[in-house]
Protein backbone atom coordinates (compact mmCIF):
# COMPACT_ATOMS: atom_id res chain seq x y z
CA UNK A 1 -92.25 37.95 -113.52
CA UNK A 2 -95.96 39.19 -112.58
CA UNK A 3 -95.84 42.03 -109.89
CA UNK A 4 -98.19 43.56 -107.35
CA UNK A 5 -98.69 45.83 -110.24
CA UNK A 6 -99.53 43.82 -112.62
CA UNK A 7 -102.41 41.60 -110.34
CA UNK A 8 -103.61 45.24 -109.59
CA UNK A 9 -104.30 46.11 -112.95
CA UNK A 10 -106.11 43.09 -113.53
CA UNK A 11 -108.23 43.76 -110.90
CA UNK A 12 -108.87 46.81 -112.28
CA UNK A 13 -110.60 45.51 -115.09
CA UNK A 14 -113.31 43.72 -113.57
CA UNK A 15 -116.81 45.00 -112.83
CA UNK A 16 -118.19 46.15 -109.60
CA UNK A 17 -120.47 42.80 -109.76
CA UNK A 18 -117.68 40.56 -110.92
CA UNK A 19 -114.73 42.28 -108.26
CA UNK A 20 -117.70 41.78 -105.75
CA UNK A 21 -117.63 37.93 -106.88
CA UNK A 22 -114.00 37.51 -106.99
CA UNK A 23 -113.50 38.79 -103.41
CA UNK A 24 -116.60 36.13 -102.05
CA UNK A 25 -113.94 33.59 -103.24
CA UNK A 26 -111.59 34.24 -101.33
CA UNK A 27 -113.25 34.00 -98.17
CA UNK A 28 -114.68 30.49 -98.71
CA UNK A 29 -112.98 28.11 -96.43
CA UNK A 30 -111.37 25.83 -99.56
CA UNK A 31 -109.10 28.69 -100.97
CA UNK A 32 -106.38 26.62 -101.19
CA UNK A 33 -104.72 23.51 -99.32
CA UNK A 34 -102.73 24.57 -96.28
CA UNK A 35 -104.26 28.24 -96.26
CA UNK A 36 -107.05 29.59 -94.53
CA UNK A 37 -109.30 31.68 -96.44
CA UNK A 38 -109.15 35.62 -96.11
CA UNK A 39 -111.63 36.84 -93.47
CA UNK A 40 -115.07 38.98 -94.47
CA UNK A 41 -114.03 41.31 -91.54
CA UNK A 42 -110.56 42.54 -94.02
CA UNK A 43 -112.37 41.93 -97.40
CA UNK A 44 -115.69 43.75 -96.98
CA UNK A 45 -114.13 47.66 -97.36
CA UNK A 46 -110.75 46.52 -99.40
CA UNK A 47 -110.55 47.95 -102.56
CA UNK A 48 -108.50 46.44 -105.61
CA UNK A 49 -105.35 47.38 -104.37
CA UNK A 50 -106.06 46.56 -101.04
CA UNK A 51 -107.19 43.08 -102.09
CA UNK A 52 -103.93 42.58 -103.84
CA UNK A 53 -102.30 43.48 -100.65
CA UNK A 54 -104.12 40.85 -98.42
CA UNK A 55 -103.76 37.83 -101.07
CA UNK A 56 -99.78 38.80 -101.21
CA UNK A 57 -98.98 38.61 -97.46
CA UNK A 58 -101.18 35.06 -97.17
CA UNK A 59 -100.34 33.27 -99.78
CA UNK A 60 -97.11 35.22 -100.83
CA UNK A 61 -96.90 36.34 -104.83
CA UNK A 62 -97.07 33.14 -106.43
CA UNK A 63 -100.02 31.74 -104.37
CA UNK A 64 -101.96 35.73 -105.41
CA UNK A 65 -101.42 34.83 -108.62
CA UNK A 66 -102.40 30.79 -108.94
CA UNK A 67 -105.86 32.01 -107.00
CA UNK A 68 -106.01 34.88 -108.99
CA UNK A 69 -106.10 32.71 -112.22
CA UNK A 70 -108.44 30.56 -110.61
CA UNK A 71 -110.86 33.19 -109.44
CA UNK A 72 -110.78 34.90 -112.80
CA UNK A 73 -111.82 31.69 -114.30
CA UNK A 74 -114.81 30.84 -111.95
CA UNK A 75 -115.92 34.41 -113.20
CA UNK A 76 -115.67 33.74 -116.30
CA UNK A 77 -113.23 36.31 -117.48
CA UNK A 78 -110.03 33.86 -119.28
CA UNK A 79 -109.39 37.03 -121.20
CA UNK A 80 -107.34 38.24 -117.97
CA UNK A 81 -106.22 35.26 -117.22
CA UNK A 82 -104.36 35.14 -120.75
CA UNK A 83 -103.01 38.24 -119.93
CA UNK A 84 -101.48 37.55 -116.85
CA UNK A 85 -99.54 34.19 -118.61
CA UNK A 86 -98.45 36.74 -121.06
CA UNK A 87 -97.25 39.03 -118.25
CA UNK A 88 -95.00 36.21 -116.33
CA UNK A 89 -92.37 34.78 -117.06
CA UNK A 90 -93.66 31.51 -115.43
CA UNK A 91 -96.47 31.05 -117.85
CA UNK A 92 -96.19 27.02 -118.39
CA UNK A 93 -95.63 26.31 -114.94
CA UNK A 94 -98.53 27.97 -113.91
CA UNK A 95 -101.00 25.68 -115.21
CA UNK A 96 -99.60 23.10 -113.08
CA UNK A 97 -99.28 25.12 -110.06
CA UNK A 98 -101.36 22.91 -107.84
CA UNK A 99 -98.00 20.57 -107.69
CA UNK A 100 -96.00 23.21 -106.06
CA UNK A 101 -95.30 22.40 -102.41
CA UNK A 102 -96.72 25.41 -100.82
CA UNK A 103 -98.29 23.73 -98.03
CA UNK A 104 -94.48 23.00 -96.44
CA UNK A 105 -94.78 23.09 -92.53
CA UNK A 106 -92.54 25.94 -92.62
CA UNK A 107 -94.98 27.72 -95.38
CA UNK A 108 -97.95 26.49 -93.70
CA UNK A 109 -96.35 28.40 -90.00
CA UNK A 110 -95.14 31.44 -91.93
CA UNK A 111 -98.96 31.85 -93.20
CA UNK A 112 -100.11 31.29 -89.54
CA UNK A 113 -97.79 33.63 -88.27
CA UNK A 114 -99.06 36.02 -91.23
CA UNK A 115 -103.07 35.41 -90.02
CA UNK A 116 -102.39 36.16 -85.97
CA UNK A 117 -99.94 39.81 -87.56
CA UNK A 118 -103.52 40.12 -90.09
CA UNK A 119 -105.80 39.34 -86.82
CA UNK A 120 -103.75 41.46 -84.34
CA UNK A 121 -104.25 44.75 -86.39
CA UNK A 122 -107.62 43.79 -87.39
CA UNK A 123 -107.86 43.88 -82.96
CA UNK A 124 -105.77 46.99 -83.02
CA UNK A 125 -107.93 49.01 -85.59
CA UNK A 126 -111.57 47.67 -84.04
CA UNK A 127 -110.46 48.82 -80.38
CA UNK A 128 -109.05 52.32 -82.24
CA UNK A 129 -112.12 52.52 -84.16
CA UNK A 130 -114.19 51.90 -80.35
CA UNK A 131 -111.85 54.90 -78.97
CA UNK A 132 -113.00 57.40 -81.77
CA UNK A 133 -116.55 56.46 -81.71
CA UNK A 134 -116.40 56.67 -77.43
CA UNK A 135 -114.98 60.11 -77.91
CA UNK A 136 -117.71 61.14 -80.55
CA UNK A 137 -119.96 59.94 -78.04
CA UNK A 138 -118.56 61.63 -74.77
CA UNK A 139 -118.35 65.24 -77.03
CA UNK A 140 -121.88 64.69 -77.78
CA UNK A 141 -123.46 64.20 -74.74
CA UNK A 142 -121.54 67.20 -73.66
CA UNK A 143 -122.72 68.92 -75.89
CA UNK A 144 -126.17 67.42 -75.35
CA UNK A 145 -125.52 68.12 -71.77
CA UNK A 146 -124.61 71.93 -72.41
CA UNK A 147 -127.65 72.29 -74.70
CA UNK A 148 -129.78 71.09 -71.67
CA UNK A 149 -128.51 73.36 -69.16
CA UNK A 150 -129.07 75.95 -71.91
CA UNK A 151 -132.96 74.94 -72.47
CA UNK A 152 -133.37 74.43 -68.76
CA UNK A 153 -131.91 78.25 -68.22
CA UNK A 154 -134.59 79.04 -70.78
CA UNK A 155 -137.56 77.16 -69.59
CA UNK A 156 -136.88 79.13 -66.02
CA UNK A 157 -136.44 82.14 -67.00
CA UNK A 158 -139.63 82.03 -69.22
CA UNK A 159 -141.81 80.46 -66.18
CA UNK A 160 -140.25 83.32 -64.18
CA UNK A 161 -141.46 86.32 -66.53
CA UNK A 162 -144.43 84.60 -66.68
CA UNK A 163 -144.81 84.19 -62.97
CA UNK A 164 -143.60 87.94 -62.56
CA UNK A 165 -146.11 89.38 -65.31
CA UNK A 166 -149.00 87.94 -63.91
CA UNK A 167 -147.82 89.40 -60.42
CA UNK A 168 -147.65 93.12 -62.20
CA UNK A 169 -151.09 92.41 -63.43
CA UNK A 170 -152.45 91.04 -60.22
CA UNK A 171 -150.85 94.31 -58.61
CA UNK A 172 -152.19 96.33 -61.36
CA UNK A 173 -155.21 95.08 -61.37
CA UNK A 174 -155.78 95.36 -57.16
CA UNK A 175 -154.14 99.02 -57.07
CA UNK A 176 -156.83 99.82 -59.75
CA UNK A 177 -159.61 98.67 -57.18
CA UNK A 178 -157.74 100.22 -54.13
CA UNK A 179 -158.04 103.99 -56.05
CA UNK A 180 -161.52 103.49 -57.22
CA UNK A 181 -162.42 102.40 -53.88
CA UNK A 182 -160.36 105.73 -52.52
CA UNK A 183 -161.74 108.01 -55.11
CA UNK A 184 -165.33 106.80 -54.20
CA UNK A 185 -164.90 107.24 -50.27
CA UNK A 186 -163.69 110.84 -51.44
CA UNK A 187 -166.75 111.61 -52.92
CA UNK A 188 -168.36 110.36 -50.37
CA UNK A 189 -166.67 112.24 -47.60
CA UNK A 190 -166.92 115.41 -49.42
CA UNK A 191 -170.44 115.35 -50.04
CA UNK A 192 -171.50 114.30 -46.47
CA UNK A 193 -168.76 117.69 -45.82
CA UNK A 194 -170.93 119.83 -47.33
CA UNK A 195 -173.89 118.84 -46.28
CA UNK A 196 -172.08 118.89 -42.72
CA UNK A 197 -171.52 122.68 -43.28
CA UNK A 198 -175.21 123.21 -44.67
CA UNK A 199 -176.65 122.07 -41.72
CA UNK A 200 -174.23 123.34 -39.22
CA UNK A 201 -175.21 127.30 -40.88
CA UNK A 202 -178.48 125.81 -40.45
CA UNK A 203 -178.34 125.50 -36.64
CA UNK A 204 -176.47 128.52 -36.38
CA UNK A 205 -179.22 130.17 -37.61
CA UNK A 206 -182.35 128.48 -35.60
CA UNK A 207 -179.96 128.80 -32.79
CA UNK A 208 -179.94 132.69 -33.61
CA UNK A 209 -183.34 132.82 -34.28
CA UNK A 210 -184.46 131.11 -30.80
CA UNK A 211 -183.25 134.17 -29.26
CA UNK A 212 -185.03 136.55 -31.07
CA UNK A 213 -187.71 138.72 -28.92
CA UNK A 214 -188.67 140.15 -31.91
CA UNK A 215 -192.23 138.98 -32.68
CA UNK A 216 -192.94 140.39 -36.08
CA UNK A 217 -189.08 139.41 -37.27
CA UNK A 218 -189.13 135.76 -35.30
CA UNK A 219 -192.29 135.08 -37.22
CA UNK A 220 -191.05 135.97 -40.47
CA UNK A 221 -187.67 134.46 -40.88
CA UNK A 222 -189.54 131.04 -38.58
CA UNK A 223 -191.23 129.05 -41.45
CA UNK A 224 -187.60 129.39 -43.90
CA UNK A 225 -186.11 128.52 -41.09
CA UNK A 226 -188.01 126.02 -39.86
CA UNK A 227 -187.45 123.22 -42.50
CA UNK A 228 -184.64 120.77 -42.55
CA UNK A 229 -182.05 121.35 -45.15
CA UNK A 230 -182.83 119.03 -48.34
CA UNK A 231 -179.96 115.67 -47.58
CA UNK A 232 -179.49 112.78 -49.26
CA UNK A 233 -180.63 109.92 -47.28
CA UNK A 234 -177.17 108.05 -45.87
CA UNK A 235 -179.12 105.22 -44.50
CA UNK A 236 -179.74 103.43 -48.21
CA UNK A 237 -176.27 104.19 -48.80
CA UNK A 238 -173.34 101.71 -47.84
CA UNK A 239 -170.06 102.04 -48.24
CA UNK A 240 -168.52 98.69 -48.24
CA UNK A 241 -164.53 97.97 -48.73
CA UNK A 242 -163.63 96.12 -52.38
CA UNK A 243 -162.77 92.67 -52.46
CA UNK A 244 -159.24 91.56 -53.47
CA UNK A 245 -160.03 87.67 -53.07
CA UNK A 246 -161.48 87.25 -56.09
CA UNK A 247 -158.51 89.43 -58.38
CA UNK A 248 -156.14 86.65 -56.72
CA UNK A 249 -157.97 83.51 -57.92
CA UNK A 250 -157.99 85.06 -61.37
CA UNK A 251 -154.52 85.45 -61.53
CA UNK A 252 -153.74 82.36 -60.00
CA UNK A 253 -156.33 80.75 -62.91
CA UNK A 254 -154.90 83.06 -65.47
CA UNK A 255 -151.38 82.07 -64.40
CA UNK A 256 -151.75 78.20 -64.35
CA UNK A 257 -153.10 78.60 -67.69
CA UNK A 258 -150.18 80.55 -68.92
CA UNK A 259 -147.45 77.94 -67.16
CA UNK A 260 -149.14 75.33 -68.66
CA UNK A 261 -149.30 76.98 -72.16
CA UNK A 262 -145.94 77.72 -71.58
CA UNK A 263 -144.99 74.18 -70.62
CA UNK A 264 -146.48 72.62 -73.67
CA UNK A 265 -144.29 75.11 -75.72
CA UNK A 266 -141.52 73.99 -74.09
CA UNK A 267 -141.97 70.48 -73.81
CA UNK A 268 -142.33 70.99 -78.22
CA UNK A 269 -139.59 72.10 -78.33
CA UNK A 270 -137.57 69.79 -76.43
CA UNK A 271 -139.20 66.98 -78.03
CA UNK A 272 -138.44 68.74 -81.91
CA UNK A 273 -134.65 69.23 -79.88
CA UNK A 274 -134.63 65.31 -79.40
CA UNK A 275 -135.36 64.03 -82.94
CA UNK A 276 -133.22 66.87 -84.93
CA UNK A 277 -129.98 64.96 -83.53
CA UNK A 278 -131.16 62.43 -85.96
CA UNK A 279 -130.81 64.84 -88.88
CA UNK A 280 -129.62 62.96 -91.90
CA UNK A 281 -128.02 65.08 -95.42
CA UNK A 282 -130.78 64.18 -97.90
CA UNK A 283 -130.45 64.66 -101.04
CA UNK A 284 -132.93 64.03 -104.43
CA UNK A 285 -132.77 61.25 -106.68
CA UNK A 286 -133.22 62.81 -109.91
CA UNK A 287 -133.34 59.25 -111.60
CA UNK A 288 -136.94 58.74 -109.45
CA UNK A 289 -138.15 62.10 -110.46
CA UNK A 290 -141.04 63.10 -112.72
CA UNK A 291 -140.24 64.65 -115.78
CA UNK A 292 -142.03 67.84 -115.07
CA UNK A 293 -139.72 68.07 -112.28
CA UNK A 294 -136.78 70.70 -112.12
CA UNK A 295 -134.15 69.70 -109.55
CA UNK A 296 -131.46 72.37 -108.09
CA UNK A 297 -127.78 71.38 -108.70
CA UNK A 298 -127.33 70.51 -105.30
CA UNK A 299 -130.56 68.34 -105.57
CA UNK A 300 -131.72 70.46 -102.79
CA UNK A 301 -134.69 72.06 -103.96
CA UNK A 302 -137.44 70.68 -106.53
CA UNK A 303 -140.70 71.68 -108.59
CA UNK A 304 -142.88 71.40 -110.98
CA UNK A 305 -141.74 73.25 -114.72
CA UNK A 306 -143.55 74.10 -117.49
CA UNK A 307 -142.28 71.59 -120.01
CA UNK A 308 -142.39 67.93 -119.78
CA UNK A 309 -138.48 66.96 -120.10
CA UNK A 310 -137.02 63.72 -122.32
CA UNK A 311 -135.77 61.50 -119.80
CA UNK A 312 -135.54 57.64 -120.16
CA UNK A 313 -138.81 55.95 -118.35
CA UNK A 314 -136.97 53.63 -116.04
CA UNK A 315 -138.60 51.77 -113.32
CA UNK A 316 -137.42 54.17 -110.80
CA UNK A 317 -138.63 57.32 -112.16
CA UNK A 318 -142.74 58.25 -111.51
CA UNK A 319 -145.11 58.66 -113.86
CA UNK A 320 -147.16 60.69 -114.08
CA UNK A 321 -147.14 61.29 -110.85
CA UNK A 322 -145.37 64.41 -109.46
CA UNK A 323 -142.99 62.71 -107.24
CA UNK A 324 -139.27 62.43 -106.72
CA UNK A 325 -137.65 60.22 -103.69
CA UNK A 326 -134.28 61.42 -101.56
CA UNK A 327 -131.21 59.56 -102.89
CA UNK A 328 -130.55 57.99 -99.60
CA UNK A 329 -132.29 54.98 -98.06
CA UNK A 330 -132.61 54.08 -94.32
CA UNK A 331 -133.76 50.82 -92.98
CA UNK A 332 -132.55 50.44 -89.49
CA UNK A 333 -132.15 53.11 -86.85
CA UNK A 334 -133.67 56.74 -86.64
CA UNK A 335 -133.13 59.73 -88.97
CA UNK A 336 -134.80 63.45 -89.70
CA UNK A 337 -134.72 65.82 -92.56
CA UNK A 338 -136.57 69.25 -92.62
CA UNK A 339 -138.17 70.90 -95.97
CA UNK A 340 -139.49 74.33 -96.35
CA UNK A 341 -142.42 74.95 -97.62
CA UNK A 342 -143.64 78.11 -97.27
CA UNK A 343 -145.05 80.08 -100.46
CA UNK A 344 -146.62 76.89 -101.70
CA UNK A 345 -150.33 76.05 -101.98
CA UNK A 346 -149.80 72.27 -102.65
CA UNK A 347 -147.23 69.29 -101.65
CA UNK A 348 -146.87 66.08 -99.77
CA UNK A 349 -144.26 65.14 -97.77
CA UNK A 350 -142.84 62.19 -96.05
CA UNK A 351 -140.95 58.51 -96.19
CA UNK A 352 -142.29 55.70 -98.62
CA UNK A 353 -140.95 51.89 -98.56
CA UNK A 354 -138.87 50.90 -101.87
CA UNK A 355 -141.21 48.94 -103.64
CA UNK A 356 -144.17 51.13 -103.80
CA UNK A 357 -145.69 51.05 -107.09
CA UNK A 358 -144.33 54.11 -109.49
CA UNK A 359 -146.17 54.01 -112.64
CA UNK A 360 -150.28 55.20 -113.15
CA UNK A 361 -152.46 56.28 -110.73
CA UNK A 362 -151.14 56.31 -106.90
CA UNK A 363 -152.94 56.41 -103.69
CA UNK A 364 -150.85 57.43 -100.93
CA UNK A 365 -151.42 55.28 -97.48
CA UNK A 366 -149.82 53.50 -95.24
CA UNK A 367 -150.99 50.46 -96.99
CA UNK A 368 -149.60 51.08 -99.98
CA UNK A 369 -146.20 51.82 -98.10
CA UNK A 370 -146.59 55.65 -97.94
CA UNK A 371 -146.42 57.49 -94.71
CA UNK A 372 -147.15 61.10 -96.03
CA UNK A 373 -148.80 64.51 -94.96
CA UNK A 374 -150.03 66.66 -97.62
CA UNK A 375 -151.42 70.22 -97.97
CA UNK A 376 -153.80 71.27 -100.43
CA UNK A 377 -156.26 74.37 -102.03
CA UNK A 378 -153.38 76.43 -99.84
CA UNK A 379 -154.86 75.94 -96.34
CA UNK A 380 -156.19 71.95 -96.36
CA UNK A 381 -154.05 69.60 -94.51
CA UNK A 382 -154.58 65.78 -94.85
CA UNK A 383 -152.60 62.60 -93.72
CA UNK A 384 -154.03 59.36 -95.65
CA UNK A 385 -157.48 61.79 -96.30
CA UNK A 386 -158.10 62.21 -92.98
CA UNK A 387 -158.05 66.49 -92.37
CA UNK A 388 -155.17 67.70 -89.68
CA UNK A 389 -155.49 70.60 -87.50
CA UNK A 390 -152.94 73.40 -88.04
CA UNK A 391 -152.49 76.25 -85.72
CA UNK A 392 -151.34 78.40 -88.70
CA UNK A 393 -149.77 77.78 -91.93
CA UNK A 394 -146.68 75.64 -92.12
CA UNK A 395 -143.33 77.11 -92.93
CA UNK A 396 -140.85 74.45 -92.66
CA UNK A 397 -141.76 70.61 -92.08
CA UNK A 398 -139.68 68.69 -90.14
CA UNK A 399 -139.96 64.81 -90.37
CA UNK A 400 -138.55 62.09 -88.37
CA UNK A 401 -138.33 57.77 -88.42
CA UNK A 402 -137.96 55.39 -85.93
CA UNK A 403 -137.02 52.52 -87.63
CA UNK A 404 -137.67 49.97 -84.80
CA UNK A 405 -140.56 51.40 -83.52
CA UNK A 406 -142.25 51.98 -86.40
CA UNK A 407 -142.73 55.51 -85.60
CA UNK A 408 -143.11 58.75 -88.55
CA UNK A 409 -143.87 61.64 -87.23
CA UNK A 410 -144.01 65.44 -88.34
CA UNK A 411 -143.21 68.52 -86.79
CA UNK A 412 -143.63 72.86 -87.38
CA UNK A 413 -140.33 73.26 -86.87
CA UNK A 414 -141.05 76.93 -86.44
CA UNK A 415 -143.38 76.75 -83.22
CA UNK A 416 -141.93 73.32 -82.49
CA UNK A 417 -145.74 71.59 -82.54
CA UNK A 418 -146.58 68.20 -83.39
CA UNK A 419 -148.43 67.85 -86.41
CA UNK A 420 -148.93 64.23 -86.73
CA UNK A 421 -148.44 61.16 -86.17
CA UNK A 422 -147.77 57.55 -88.02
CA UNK A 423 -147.58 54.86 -84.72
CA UNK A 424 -147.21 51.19 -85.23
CA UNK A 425 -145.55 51.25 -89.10
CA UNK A 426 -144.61 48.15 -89.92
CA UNK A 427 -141.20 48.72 -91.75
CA UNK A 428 -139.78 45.24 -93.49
CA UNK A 429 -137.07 47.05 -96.43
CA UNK A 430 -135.76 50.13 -97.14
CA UNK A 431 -137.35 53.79 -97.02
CA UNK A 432 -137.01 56.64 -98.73
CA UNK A 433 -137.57 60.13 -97.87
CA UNK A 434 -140.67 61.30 -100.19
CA UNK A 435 -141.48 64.77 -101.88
CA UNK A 436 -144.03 66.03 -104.64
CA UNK A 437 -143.91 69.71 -105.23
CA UNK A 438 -147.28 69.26 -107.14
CA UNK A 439 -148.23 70.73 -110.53
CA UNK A 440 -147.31 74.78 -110.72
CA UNK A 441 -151.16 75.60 -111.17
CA UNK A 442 -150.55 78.45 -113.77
CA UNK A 443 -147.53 79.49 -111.72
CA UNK A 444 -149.55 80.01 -108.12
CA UNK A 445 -147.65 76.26 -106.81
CA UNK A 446 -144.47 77.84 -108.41
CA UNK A 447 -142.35 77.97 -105.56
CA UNK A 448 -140.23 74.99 -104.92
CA UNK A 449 -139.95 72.54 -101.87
CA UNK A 450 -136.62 73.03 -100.27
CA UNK A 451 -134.44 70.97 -98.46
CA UNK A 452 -133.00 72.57 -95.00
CA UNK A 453 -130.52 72.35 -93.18
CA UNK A 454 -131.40 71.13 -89.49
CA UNK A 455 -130.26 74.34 -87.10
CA UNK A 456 -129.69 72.06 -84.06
CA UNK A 457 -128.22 74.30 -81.82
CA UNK A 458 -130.28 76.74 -81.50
């Protein structure tokens, strides 16, 4: 007698494609009289085994193994379905096993009762599987919460120095006037002492010399006498208290240029905070890359060798340009990878759509379904030939989709900056994340792009 074992095994001989086939069969609505047909919903993930499984408990063994026959023969593989006659022992009745009364009342209820128990767990597993994803999205928006609170912390306690080192300056700054202003009225005060003291000897000694009855004496000391005491003259001279006023609106100026300096900073970095929850593992295709390419075991971390390898020139792969693609494709939703790239003096970056042309001469646009930066000549930076501003040279590159709002965009992970900007994309099929370490240039491009991990909580 054929066994769960035994439809198993011949399961286990078909192909990906033809399995795929077999299991489309038995969700069309005509399986079999009296049964209904095996729901997409149970099929889609099963495995062989697990498709065993499901034809067994609705249309118990004999009805797996009639449709099994049948399946096999739509597929074209009668080789298996010889060896499952050869397996039971109810070989010659099972050509006729359309005559067997499966589709009893009591059969047909049994196989009801089996699709509400099939449609009951399928319930119980969706509602377990909307638990687990509720909890995963409760922990992170704690955890998004905590981060906040974190950032917030931050962003305070930066506006606060900020706020309390302009007041030291301000402070600095005014003290600074106060003891030049001090120092000066010194100076003053102890000049217009001594000259206080000149003149007061002075009258002391006309005041001595007015009583002298001394002609001959009276006459001689009168004309030293006489004169005024050389003084500076006071009346071009004012003294005139410093301003503060004017201190105060610099440092106010000074300081609303520093909060909003420091706002922008932070704002970066929220924003770069916000799209690295999106990161995705990437990983290189090495079937797409060019074979001048050396990828890292981990397909990791790429660049350009010294010897053009013997690989098979398959569609996929580029040639001759010095490009490889990530192995994974996104075409819904949002996702974000990061790549370092310091050391190197040439690369590009990015996401391209899957049909972009591979072979001969490329030119990298949106057009042409690449939305790239590059960097070139070690301190050039272009997007579609169009020259980007950069602060200072790029370390790591962070880059992030928006699938529905056709949205690429690329980040200095390091100082948290936008570097550019892709708005309006028009995404219709799949992308892929994009690298080209460039040619080594005599071993000064030698250094290879690397793929990061994102360092979200920080």
């Amino acid at each position: 007698m054929t066994t769960h074992e035994d439809l198993w095994k011949t399961l286990e001989d078909l192909t990906h494609e033809q399995f795929k086939g077999f299991k489309w069969f038995l969700q069309q609505p005509n399986i079999h009289e009296g049964f209904s047909a095996i729901s997409v919903a149970q099929l889609e993930k099963a495995d062989r085994q697990d498709t065993v499984d499901l034809m067994v408990q609705r249309f118990y063994l004999h009805g797996a193994l009639d449709l099994t026959m049948k399946n096999l023969e739509k597929i074209s593989r009668n080789d298996l379905v010889q060896g499952l006659l050869h397996t039971s022992s109810r070989g010659k009745d099972l050509k006729n096993f359309g005559s067997v009364p499966l589709n009893t009342d009591y059969e047909r209820k049994k196989a009801k009762l089996g699709e509400t128990k099939d449609e009951i767990k399928l319930m119980i597993q969706e509602r377990k599987k909307m638990i687990r994803e509720i909890n995963r999205s409760a922990e992170f928006s704690s955890k998004s919460a905590d981060r906040h609170i974190a950032d917030s912390k931050q962003s305070s306690a930066v506006l606060q120095h900020s706020v309390e080192r302009s007041l030291d300056n301000l402070i600095r700054e005014i003290k600074e006037k106060q003891e030049t202003a001090l120092k000066e009225a010194k100076g003053i005060i102890k000049e217009l002492e001594q000259e206080i003291s000149k003149l007061t000897k002075r009258s002391a000694e006309v005041e001595q010399l007015s009583h002298t009855e001394d002609h001959p004496d009276f006459l001689q000391s009168f004309s030293s006498l006489n004169a005024i005491p050389h003084t500076k003259n006071w009346k071009e001279i004012s003294v005139t208290p410093p301003t503060y006023g004017t201190s105060v609106g610099k440092a106010v100026i000074e300081l609303e240029e520093i909060l909003k300096k420091e706002k922008e900073k932070l704002f970066s970095k929220a924003k770069l905070k916000r799209v690295q929850q999106f990161a995705k593992d990437v990983t290189l295709d090495p079937d797409t890359a060019n074979a001048s390419l050396i990828l890292s075991d981990d397909r990791k971390e790429v660049y350009c060798g010294d010897v053009t390898q013997s690989l098979p020139d398959n569609p996929e792969r580029f040639n001759p340009a010095i490009n490889v693609l990530g192995k994974q494709s996104f075409s819904s939703g949002r996702f974000y990878y990061e790549v370092q790239v310091k050391g190197k003096t040439s690369w590009d970056l990015g996401v391209v759509k899957e049909s972009i042309v591979r072979k001969g001469s490329i030119l990298a646009s949106p057009e042409n379904g690449y939305w790239t930066i590059c960097l070139r000549e070690g301190d050039k930076y272009k997007a579609s030939a169009a020259n980007i501003s950069v602060k200072k040279p790029l370390n790591k590159v962070g880059v992030f989709v928006d699938y529905e709002k056709g949205l690429v965009s690329f980040h200095d992970v390091d100082s948290a900056e936008l570097i550019h900007n892709f708005t309006d994309c028009s995404f219709t099929e799949k992308l892929y994340p994009f690298f080209s370490p460039s040619r080594h240039y005599n071993g000064r491009n030698s250094t290879p792009l690397i793929i990061s991990t994102v360092n979200y909580s920080d």
